[in-house]
N, C-alpha and C. Protein backbone atom coordinates (compact mmCIF):
# COMPACT_ATOMS: atom_id res chain seq x y z
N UNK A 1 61.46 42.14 39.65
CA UNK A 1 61.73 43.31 40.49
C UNK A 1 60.44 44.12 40.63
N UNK A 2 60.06 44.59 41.93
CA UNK A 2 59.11 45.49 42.00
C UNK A 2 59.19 46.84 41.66
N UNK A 3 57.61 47.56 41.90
CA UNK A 3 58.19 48.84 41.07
C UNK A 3 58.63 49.45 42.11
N UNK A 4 58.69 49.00 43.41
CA UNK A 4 59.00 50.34 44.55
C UNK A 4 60.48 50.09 44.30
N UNK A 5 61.00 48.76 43.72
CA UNK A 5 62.59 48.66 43.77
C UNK A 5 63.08 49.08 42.86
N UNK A 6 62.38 49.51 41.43
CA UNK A 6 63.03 50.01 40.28
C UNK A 6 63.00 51.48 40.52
N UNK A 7 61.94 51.92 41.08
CA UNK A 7 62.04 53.57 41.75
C UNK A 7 63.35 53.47 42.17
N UNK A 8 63.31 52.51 43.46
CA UNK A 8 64.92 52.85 44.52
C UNK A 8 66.29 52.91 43.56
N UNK A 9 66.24 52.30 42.85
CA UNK A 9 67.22 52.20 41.66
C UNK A 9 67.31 53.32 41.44
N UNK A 10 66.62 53.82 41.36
CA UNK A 10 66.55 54.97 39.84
C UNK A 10 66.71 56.61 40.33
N UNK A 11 66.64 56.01 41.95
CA UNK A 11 66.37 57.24 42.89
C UNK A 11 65.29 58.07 42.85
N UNK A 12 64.17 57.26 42.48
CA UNK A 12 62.63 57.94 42.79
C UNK A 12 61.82 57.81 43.67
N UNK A 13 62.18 57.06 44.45
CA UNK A 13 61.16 56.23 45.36
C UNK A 13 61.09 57.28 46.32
N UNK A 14 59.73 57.17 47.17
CA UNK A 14 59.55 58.42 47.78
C UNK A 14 58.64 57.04 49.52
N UNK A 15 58.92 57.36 50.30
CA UNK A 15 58.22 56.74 51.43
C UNK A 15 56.64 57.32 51.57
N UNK A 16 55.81 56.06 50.89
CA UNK A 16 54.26 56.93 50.81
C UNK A 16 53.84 57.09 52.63
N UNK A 17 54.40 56.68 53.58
CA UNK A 17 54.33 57.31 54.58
C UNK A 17 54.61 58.70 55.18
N UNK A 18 55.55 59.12 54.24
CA UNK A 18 55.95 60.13 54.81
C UNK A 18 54.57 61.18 54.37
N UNK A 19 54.10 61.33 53.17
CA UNK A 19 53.42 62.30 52.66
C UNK A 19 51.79 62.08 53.39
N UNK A 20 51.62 60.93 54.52
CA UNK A 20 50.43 60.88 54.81
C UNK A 20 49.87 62.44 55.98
N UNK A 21 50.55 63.39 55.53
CA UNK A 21 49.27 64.46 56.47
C UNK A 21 48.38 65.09 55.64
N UNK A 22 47.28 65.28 56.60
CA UNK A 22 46.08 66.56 55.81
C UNK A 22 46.74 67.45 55.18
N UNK A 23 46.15 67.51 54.35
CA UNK A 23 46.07 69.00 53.06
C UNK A 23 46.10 69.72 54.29
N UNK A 24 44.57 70.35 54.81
CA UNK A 24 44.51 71.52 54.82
C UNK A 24 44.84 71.56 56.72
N UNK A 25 45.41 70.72 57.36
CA UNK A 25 46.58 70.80 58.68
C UNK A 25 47.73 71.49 57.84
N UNK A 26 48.39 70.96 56.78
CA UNK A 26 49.85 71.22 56.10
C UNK A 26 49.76 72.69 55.65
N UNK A 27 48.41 72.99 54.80
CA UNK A 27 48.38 74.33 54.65
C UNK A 27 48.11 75.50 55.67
N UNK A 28 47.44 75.14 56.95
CA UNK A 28 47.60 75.74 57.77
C UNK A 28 49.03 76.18 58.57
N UNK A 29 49.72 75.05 58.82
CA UNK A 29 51.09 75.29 59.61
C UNK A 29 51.91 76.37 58.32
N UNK A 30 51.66 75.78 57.15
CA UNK A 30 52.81 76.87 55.55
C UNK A 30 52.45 78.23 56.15
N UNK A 31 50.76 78.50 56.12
CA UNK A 31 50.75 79.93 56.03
C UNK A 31 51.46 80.52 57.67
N UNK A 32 51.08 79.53 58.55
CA UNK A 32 51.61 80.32 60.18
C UNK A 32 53.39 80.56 60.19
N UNK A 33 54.20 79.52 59.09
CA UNK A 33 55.48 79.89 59.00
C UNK A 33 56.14 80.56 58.05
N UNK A 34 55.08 81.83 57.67
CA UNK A 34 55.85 82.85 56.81
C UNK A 34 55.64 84.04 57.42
N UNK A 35 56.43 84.17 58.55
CA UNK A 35 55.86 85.66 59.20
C UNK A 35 56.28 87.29 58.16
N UNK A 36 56.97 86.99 56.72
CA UNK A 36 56.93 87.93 56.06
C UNK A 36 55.85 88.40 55.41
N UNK A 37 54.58 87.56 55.62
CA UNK A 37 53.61 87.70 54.39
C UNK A 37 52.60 88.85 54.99
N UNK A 38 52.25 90.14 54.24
CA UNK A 38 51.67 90.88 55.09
C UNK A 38 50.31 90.77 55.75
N UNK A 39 50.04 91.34 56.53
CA UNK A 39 48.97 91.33 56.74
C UNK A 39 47.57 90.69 56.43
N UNK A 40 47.07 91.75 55.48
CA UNK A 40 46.12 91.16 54.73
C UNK A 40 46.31 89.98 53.52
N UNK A 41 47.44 89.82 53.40
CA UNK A 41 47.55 87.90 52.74
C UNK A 41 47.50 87.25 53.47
N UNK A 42 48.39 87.51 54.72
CA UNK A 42 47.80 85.96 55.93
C UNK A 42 46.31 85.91 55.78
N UNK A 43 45.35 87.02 56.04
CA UNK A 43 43.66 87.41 56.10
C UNK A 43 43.27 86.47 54.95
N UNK A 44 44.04 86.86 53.69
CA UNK A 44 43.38 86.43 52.10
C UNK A 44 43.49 84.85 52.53
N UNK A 45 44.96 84.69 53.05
CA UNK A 45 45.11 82.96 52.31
C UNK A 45 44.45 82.06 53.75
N UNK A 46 44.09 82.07 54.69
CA UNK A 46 43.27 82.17 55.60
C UNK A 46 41.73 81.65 55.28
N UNK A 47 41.26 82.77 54.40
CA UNK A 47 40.37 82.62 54.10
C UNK A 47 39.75 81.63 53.00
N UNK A 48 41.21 81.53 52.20
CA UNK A 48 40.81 81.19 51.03
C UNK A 48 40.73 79.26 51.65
N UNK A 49 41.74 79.21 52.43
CA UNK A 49 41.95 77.47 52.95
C UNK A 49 40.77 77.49 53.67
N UNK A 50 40.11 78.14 54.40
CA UNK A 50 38.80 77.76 55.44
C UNK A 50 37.52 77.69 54.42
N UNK A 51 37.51 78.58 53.41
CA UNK A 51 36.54 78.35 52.40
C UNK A 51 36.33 78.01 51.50
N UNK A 52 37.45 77.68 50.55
CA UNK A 52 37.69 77.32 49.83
C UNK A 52 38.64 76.23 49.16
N UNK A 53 39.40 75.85 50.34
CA UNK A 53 39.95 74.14 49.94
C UNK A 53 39.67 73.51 51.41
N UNK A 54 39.79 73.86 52.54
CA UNK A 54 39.68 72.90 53.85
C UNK A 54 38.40 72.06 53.03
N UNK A 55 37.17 72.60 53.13
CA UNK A 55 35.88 71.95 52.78
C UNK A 55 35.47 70.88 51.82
N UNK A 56 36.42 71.30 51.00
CA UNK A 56 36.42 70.15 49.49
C UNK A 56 37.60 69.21 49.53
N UNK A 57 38.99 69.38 50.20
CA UNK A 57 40.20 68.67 50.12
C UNK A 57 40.54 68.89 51.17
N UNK A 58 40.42 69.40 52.40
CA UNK A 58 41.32 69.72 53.41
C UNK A 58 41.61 67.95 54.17
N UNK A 59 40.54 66.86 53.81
CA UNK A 59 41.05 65.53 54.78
C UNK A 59 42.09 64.86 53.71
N UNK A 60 41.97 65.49 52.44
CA UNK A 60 43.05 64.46 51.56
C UNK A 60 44.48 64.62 52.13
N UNK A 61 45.77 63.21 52.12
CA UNK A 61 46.64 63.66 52.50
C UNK A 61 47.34 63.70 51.34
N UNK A 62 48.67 64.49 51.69
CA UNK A 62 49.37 65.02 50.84
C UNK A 62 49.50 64.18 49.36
N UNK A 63 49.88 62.92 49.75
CA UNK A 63 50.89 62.07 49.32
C UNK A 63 49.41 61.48 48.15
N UNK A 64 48.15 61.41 48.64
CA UNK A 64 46.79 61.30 47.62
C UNK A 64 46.38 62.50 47.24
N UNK A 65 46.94 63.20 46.93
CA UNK A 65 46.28 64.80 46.03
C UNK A 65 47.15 64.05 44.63
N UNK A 66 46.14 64.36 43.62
CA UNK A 66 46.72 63.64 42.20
C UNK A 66 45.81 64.86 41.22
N UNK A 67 46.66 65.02 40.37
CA UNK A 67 46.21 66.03 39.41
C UNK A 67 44.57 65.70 39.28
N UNK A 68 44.16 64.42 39.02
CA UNK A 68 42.72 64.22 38.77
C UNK A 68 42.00 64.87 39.89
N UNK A 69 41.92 64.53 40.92
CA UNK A 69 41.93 65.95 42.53
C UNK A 69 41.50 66.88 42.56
N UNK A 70 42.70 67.50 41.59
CA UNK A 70 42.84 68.67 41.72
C UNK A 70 42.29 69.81 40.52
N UNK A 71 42.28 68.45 39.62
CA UNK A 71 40.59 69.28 38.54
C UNK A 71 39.74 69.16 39.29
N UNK A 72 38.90 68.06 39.95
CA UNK A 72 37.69 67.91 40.61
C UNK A 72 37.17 68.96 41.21
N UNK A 73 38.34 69.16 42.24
CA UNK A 73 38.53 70.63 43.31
C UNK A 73 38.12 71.61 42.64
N UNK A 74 38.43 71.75 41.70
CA UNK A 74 38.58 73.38 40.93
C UNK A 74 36.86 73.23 40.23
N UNK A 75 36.68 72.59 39.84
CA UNK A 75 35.57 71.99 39.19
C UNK A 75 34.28 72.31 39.96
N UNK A 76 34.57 71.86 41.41
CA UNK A 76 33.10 71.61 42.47
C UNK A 76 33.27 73.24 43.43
N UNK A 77 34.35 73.88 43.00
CA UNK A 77 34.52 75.08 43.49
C UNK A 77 33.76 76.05 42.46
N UNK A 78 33.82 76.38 41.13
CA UNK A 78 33.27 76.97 40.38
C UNK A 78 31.71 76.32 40.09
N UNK A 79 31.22 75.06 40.35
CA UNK A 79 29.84 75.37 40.40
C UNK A 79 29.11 75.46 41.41
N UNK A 80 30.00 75.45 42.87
CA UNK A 80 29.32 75.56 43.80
C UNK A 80 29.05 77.36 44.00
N UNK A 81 29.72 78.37 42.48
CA UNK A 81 29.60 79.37 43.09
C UNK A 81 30.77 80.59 42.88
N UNK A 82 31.75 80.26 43.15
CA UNK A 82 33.25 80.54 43.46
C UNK A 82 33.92 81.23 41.52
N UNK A 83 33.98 82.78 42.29
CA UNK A 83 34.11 83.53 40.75
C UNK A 83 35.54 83.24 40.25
N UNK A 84 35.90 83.44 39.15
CA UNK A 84 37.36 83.41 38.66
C UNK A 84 38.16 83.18 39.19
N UNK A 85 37.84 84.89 39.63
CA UNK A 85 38.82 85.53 40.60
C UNK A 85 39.32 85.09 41.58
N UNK A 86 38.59 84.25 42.53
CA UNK A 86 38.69 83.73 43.60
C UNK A 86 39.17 82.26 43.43
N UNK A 87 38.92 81.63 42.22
CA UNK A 87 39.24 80.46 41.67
C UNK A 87 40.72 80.58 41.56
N UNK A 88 41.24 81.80 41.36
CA UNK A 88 42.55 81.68 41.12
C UNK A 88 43.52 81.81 41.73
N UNK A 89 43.13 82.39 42.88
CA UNK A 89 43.99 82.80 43.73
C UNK A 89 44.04 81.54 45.00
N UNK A 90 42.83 81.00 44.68
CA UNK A 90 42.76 79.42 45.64
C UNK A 90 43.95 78.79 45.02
N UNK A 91 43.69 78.48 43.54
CA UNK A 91 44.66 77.45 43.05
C UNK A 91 46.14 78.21 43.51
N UNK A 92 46.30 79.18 43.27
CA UNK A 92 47.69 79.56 43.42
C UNK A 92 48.31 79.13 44.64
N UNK A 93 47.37 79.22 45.58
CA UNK A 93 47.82 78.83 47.28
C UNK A 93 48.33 77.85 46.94
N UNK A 94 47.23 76.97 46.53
CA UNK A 94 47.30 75.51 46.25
C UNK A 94 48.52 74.82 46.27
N UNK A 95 48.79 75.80 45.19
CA UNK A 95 50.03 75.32 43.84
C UNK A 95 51.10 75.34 44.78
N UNK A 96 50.84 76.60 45.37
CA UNK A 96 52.57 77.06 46.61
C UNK A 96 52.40 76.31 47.06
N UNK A 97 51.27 75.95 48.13
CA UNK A 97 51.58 75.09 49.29
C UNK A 97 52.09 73.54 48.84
N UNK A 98 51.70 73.12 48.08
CA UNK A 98 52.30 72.14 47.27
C UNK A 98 53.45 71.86 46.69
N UNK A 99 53.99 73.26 46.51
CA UNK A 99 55.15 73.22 45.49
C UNK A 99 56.23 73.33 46.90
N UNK A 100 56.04 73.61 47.94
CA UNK A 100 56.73 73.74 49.41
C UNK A 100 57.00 72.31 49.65
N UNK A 101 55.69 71.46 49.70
CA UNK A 101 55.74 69.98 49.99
C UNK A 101 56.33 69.34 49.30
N UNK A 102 56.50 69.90 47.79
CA UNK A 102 57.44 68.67 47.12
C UNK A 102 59.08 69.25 47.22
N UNK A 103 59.53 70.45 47.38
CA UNK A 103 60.70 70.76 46.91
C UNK A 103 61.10 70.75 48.40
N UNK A 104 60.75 71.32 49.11
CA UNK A 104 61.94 72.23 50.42
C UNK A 104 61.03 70.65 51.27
N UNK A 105 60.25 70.23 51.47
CA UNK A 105 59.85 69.11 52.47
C UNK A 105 60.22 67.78 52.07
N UNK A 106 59.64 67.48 50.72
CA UNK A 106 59.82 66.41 49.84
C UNK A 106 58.68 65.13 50.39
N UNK A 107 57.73 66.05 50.65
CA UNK A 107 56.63 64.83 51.30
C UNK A 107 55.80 64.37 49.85
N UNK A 108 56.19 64.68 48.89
CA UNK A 108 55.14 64.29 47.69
C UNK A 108 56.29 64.20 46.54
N UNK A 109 56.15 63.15 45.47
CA UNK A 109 57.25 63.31 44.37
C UNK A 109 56.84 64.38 43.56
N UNK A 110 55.84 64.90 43.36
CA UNK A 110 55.53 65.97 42.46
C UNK A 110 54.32 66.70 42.92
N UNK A 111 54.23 67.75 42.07
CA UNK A 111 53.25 68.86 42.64
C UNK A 111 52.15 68.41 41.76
N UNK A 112 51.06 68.23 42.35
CA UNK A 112 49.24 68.18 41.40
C UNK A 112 49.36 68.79 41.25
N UNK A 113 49.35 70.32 41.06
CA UNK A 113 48.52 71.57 40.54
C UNK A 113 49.16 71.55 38.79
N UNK A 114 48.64 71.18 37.93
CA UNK A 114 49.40 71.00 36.50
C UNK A 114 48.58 71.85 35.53
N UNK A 115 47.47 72.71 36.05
CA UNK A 115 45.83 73.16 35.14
C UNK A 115 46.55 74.03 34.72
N UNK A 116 46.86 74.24 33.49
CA UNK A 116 47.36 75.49 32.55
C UNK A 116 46.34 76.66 32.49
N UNK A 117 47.17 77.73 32.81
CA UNK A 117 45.80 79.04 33.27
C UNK A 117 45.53 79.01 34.49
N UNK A 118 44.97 77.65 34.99
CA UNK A 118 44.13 78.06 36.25
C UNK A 118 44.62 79.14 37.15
N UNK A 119 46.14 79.68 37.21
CA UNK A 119 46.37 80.77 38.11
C UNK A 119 46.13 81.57 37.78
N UNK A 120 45.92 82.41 36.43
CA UNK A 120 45.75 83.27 35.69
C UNK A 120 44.51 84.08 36.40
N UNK A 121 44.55 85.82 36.85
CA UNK A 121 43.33 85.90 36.84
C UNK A 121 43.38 87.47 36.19
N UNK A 122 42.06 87.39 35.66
CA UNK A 122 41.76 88.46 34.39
C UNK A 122 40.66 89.29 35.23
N UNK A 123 41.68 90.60 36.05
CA UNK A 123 40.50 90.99 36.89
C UNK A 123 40.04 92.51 35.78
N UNK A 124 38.87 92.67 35.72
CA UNK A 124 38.44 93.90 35.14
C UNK A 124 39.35 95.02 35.05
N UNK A 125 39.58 96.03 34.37
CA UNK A 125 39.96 97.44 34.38
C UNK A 125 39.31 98.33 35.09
N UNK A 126 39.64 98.97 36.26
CA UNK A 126 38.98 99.96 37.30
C UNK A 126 38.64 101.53 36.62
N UNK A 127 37.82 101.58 36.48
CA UNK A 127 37.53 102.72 36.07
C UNK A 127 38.55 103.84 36.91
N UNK A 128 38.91 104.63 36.05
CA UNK A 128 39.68 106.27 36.63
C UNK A 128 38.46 107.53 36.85
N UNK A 129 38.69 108.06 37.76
CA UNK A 129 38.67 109.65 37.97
C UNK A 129 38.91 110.12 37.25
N UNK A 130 38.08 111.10 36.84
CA UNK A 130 38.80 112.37 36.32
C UNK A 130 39.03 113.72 37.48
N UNK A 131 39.89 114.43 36.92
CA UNK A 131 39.97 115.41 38.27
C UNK A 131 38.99 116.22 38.71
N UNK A 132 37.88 115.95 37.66
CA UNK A 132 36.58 116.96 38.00
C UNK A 132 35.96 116.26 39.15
N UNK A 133 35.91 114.78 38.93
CA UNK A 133 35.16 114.23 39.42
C UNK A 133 36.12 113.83 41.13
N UNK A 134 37.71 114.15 41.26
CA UNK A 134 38.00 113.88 42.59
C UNK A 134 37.79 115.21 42.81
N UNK A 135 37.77 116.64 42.69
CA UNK A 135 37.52 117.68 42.74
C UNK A 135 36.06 117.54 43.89
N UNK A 136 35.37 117.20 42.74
CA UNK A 136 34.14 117.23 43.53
C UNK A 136 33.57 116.31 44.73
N UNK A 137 34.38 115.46 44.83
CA UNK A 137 34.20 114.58 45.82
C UNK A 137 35.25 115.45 47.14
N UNK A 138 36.09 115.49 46.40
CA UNK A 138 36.61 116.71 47.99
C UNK A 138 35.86 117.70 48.60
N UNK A 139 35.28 118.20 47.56
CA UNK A 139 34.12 119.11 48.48
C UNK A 139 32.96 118.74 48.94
N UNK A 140 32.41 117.29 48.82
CA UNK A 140 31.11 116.60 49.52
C UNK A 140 31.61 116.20 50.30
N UNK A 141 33.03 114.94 50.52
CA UNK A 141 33.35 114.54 51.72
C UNK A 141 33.71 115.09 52.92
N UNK A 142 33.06 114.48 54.21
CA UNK A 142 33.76 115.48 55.02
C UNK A 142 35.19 116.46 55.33
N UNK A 143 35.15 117.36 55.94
CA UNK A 143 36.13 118.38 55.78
C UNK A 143 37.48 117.21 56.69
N UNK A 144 37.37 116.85 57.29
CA UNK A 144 38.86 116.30 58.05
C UNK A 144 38.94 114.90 56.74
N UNK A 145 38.65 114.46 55.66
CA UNK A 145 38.69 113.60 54.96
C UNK A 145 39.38 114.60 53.70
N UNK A 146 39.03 115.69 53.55
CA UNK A 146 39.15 116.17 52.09
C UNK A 146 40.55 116.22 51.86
N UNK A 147 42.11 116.29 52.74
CA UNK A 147 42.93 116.29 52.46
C UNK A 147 43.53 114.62 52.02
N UNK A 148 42.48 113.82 52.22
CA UNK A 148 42.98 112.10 51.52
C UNK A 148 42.71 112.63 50.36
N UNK A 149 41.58 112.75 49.56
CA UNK A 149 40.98 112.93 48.37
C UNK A 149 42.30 113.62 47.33
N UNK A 150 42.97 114.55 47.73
CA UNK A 150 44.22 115.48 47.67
C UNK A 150 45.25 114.23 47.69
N UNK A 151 45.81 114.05 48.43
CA UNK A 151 46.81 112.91 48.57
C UNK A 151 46.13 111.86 47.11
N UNK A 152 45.11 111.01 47.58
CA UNK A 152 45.38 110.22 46.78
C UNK A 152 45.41 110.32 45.21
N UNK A 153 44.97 111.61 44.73
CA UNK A 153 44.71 111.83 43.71
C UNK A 153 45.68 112.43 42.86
N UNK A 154 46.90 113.50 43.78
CA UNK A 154 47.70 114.59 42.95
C UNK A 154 48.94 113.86 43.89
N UNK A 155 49.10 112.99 45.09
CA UNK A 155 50.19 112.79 44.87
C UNK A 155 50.19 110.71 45.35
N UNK A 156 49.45 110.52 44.15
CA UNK A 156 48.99 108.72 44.17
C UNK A 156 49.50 107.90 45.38
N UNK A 157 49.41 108.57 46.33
CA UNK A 157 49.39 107.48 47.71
C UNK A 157 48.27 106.43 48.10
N UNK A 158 48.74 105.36 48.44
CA UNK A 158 47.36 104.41 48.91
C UNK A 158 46.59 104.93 50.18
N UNK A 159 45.49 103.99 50.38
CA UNK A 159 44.77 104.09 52.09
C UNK A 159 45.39 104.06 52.85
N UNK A 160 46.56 102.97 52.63
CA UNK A 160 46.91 102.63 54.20
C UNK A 160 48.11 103.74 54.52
N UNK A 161 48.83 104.03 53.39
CA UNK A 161 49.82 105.48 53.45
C UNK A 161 49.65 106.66 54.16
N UNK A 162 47.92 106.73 53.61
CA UNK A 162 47.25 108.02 54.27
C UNK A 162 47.34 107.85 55.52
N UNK A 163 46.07 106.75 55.71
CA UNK A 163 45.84 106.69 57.67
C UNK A 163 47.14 106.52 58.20
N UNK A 164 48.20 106.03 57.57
CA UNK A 164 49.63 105.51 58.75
C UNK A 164 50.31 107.13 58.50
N UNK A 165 49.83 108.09 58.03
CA UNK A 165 50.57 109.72 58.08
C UNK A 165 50.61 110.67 59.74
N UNK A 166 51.63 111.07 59.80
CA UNK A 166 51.60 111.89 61.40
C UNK A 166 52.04 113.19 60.67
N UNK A 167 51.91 114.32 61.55
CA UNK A 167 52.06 115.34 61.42
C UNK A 167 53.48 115.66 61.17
N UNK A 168 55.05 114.73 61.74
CA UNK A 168 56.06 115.29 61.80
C UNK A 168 56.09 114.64 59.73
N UNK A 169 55.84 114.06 58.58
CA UNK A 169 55.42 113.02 57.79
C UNK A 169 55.37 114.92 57.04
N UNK A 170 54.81 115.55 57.08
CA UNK A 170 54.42 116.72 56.39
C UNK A 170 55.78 117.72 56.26
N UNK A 171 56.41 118.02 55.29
CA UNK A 171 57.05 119.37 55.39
C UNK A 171 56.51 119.99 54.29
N UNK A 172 55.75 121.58 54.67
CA UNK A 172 55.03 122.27 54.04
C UNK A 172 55.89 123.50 53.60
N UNK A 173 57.15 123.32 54.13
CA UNK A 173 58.03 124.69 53.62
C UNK A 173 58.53 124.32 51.77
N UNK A 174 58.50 122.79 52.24
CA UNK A 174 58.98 122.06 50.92
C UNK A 174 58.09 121.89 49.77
N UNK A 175 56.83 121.55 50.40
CA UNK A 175 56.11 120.72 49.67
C UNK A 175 56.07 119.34 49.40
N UNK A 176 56.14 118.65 50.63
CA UNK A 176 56.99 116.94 50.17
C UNK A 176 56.28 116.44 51.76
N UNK A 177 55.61 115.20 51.07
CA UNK A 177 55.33 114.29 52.39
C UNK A 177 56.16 113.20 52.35
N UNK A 178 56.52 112.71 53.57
CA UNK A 178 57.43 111.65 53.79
C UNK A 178 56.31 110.47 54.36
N UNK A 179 56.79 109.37 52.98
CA UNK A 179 55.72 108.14 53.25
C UNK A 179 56.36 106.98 54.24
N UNK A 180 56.43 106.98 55.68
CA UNK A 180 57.46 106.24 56.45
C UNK A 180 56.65 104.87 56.78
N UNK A 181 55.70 104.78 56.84
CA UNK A 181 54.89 103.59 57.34
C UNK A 181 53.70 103.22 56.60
N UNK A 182 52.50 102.10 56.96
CA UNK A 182 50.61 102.43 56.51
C UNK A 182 50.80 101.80 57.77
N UNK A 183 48.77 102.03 57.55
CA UNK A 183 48.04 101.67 58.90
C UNK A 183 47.43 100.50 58.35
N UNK A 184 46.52 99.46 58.37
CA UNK A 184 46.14 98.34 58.04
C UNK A 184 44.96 97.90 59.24
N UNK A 185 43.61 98.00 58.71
CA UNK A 185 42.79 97.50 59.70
C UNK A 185 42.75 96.04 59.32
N UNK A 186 42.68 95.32 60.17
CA UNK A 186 42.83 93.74 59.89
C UNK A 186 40.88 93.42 59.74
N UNK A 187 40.33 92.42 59.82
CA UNK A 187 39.08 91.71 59.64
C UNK A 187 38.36 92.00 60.80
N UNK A 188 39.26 91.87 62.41
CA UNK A 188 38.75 92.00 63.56
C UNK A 188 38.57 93.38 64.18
N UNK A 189 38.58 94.40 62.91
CA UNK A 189 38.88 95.67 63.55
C UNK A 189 40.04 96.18 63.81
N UNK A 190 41.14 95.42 64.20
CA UNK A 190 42.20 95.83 64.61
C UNK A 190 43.58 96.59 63.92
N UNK A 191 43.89 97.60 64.29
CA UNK A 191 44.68 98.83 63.29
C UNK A 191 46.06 98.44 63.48
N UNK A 192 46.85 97.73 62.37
CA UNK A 192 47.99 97.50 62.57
C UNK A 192 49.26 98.18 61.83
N UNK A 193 50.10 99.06 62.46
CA UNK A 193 50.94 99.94 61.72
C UNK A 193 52.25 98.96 61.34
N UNK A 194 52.40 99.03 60.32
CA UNK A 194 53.86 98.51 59.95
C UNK A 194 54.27 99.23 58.94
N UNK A 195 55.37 98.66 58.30
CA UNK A 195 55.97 99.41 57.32
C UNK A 195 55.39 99.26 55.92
N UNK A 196 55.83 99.82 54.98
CA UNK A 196 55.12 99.91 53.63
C UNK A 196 55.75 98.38 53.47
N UNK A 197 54.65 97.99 51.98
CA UNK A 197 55.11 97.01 51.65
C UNK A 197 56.64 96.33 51.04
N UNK A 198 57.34 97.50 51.13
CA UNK A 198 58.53 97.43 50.40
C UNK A 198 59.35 98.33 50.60
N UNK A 199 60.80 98.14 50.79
CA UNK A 199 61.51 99.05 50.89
C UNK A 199 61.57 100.85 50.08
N UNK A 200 61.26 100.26 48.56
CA UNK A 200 60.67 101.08 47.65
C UNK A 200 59.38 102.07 47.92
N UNK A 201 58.52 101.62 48.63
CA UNK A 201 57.58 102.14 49.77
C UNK A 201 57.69 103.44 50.25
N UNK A 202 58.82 103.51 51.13
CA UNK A 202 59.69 104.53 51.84
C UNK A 202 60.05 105.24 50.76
N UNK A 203 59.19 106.82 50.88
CA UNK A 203 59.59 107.59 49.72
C UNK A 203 59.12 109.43 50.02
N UNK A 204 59.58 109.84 49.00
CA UNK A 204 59.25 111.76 49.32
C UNK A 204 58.68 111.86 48.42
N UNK A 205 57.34 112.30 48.54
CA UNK A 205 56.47 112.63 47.41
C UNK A 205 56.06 114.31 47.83
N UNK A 206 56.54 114.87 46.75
CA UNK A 206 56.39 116.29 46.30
C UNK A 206 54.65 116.55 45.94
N UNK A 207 53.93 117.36 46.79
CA UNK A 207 52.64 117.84 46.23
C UNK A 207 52.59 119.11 45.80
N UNK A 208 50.89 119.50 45.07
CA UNK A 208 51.07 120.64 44.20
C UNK A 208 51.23 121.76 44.92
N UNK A 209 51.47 122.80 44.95
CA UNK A 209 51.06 124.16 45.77
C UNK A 209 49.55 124.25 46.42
N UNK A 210 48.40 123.68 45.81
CA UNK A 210 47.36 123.94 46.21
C UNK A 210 47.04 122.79 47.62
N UNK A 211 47.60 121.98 47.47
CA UNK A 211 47.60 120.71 48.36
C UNK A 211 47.90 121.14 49.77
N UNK A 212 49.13 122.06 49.59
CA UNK A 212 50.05 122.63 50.91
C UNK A 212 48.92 123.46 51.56
């Protein structure tokens, strides 16, 4: 008995035809059919397949990506250059776009990505402000800027919270801004308003008296 017939037996056998497309064709169409993913992750994972796997794996097809691969990959990515950080968030694509192909498509019997850690990424601790120091930056930055400095500091709103703020967004009798949307400049310049990232997003944040 052959082994493709002891697979069929056994219900493993997988049609190595089916899994013959490009990597990085397959990862292109994944990322164009998640229109939930925001903004700047379509931008990130975009970037990360044009620079960081099209070039090294994008002609392998699915069904030939094999864990050995997929050390190599990771391997010729970090000495060509390619920090941790960026190492990890490649593999993670990786891993999804892969883990899509074997479960919900079934073009591969199993997922390569197997590197223990490799998603892991250990990004630095950002240094904090102190209030002296956003204090004083409110009074160097320009005057139509100094009320972000305020926001982001006494009542922890992001960038894109700020710029996506309108005037009706303010009640000053209260003291409370209403966070309804952000703004989002994309790569091309282009300012795209949508909603916060999360329902949780949508919120009333109370500022100090001095803010008002």
């Amino acid at each position: 008995m052959s082994a493709a017939e002891t697979d069929l037996g056994r219900g493993d056998w997988a049609d190595p035809e089916v899994g013959m497309v490009p990597l990085g064709e397959y990862a292109a169409t994944w990322i164009e059919e998640r229109p939930e993913l925001a903004v700047r992750t379509v931008e990130l994972y975009r970037g990360l397949l044009r620079l960081h796997i099209e070039p090294y794996i994008g002609h392998v097809m699915l069904a030939q990506l094999t864990p050995a691969r997929v050390r190599t990959w990771r391997k010729e990515l970090l000495d060509a250059g390619a920090s941790s950080s960026t190492m990890a968030k490649a593999y993670r694509l990786l891993k999804a776009v892969m883990n899509t192909a074997h479960l919900d498509d079934e073009l591969v019997k199993a997922n390569p990505c197997r590197i223990r850690g490799a998603g892991k990424e250990d990004a630095p601790e950002r240094p904090i402000a102190t209030i002296g120091q956003a204090l004083t930056a409110a009074d160097e930055i320009k005057p139509r800027y100094r009320l972000m400095v305020f926001l982001a500091t006494f009542a922890s709103l992001r960038f894109a919270e700020m710029i996506g703020l309108q005037r009706g967004d303010f009640d000053l009798v209260k003291g409370v801004v209403h966070v309804r949307r952000q703004a989002i400049q994309t790569n091309g310049g282009k300012i795209l308003v949508t909603d916060p990232k999360s329902e949780a997003g949508k919120r009333r944040v109370t500022v100090p008296p001095f803010v008002v």
